[in-house]
C-alpha atoms as a PDB file:
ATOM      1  CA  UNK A   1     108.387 111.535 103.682  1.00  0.00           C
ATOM      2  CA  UNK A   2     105.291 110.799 101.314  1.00  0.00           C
ATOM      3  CA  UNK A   3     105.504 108.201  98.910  1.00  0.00           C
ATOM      4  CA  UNK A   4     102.234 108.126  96.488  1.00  0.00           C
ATOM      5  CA  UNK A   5     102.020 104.721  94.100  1.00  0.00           C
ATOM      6  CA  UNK A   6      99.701 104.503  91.113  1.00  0.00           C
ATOM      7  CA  UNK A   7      98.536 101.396  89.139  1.00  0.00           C
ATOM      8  CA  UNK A   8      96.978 101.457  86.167  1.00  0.00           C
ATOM      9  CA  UNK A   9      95.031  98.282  85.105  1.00  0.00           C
ATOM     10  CA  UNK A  10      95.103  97.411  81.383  1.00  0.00           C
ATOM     11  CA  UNK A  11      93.031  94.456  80.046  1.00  0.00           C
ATOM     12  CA  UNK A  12      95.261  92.460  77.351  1.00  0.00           C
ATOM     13  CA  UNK A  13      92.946  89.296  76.843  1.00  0.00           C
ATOM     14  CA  UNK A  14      89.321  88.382  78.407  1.00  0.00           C
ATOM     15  CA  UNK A  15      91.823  86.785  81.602  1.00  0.00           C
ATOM     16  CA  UNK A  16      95.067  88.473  81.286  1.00  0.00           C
ATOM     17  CA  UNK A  17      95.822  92.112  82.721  1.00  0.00           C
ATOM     18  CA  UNK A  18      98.741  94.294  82.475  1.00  0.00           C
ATOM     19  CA  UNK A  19      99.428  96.506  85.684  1.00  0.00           C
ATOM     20  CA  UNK A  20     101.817  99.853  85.075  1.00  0.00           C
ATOM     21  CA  UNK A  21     103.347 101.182  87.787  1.00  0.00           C
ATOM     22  CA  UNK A  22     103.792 104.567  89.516  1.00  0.00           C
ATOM     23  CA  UNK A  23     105.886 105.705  91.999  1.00  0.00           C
ATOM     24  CA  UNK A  24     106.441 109.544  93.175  1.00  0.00           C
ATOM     25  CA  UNK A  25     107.669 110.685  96.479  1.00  0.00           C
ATOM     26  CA  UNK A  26     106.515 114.194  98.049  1.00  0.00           C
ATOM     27  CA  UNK A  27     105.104 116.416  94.953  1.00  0.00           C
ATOM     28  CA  UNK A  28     107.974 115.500  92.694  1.00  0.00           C
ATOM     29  CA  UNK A  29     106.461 114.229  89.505  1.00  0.00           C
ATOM     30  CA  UNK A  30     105.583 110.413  88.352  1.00  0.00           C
ATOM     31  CA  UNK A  31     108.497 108.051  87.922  1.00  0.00           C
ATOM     32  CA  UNK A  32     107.540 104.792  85.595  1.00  0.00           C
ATOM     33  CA  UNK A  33     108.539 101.425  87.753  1.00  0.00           C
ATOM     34  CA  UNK A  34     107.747  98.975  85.267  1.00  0.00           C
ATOM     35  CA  UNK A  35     104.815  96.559  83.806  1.00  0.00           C
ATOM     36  CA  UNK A  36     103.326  93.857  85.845  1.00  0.00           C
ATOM     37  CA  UNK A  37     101.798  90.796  83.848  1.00  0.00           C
ATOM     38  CA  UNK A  38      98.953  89.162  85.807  1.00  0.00           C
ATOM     39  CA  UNK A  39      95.886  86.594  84.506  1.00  0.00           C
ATOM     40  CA  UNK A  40      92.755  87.233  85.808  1.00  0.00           C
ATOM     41  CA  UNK A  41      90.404  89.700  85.030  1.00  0.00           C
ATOM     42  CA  UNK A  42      90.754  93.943  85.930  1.00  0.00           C
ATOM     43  CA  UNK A  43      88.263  93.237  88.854  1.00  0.00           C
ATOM     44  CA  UNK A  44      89.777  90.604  90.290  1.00  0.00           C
ATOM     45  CA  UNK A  45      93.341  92.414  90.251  1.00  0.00           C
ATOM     46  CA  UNK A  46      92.334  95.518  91.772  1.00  0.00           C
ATOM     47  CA  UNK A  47      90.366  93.843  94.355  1.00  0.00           C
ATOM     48  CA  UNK A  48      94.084  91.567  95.406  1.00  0.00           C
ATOM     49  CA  UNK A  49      95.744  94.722  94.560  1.00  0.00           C
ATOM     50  CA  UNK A  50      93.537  96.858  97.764  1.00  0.00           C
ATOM     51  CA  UNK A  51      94.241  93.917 100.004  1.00  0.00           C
ATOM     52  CA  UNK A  52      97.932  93.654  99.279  1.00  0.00           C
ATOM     53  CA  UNK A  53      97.965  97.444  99.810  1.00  0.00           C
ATOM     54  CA  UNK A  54      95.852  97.710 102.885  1.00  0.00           C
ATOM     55  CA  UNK A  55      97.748  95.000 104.436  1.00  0.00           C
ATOM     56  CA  UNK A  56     100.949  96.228 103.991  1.00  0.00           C
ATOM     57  CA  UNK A  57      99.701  99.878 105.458  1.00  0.00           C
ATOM     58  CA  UNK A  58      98.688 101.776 102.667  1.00  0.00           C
ATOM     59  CA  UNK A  59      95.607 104.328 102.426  1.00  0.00           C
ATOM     60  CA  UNK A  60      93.998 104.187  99.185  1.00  0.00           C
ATOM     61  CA  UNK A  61      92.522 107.080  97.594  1.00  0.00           C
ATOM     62  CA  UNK A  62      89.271 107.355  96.041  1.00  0.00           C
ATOM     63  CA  UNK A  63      89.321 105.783  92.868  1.00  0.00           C
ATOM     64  CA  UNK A  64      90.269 107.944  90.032  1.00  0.00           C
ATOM     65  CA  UNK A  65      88.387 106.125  87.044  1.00  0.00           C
ATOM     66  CA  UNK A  66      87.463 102.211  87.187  1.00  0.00           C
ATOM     67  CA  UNK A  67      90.982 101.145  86.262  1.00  0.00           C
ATOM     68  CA  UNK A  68      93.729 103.240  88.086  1.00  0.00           C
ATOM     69  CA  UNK A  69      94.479 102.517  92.215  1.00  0.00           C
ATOM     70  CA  UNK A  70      96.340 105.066  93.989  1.00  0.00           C
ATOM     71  CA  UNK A  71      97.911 104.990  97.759  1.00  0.00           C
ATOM     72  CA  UNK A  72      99.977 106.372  99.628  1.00  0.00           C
ATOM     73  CA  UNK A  73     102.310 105.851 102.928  1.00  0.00           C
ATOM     74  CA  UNK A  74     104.092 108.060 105.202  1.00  0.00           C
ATOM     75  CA  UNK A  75     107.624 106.558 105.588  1.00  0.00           C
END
């Protein structure tokens, strides 16, 4: 099985980011996970957001527009 996750990055202040989450397994279509408060600017949250993913085995693909990861893992 495929799993494919999506986050999309969404400035709130000049140090505060809101993350929404994607989840989808196979082809089926997106399911909404949830929000994800963080501070720190977009850059600096998708850069920790590619480590956290590569470290935990995920392969990124390219990037869609500057503000929306998406990976996926074989499970």
């Amino acid at each position: 099985m495929t799993r494919e996750s999506k986050m999309v990055f969404k400035a709130r202040k000049a140090d505060a980011v809101s993350i929404e989450c994607f989840v989808r397994d196979g082809n089926e279509p997106w399911r909404r996970q949830g929000v994800i408060p963080r501070k720190g600017t977009v850059a600096e949250n998708i850069a920790a957001e590619i480590a956290n993913l590569e470290r935990f085995g995920w392969t990124l693909y390219d990037v869609e527009d500057g503000n929306t990861l998406t990976a996926w893992k074989e499970f």
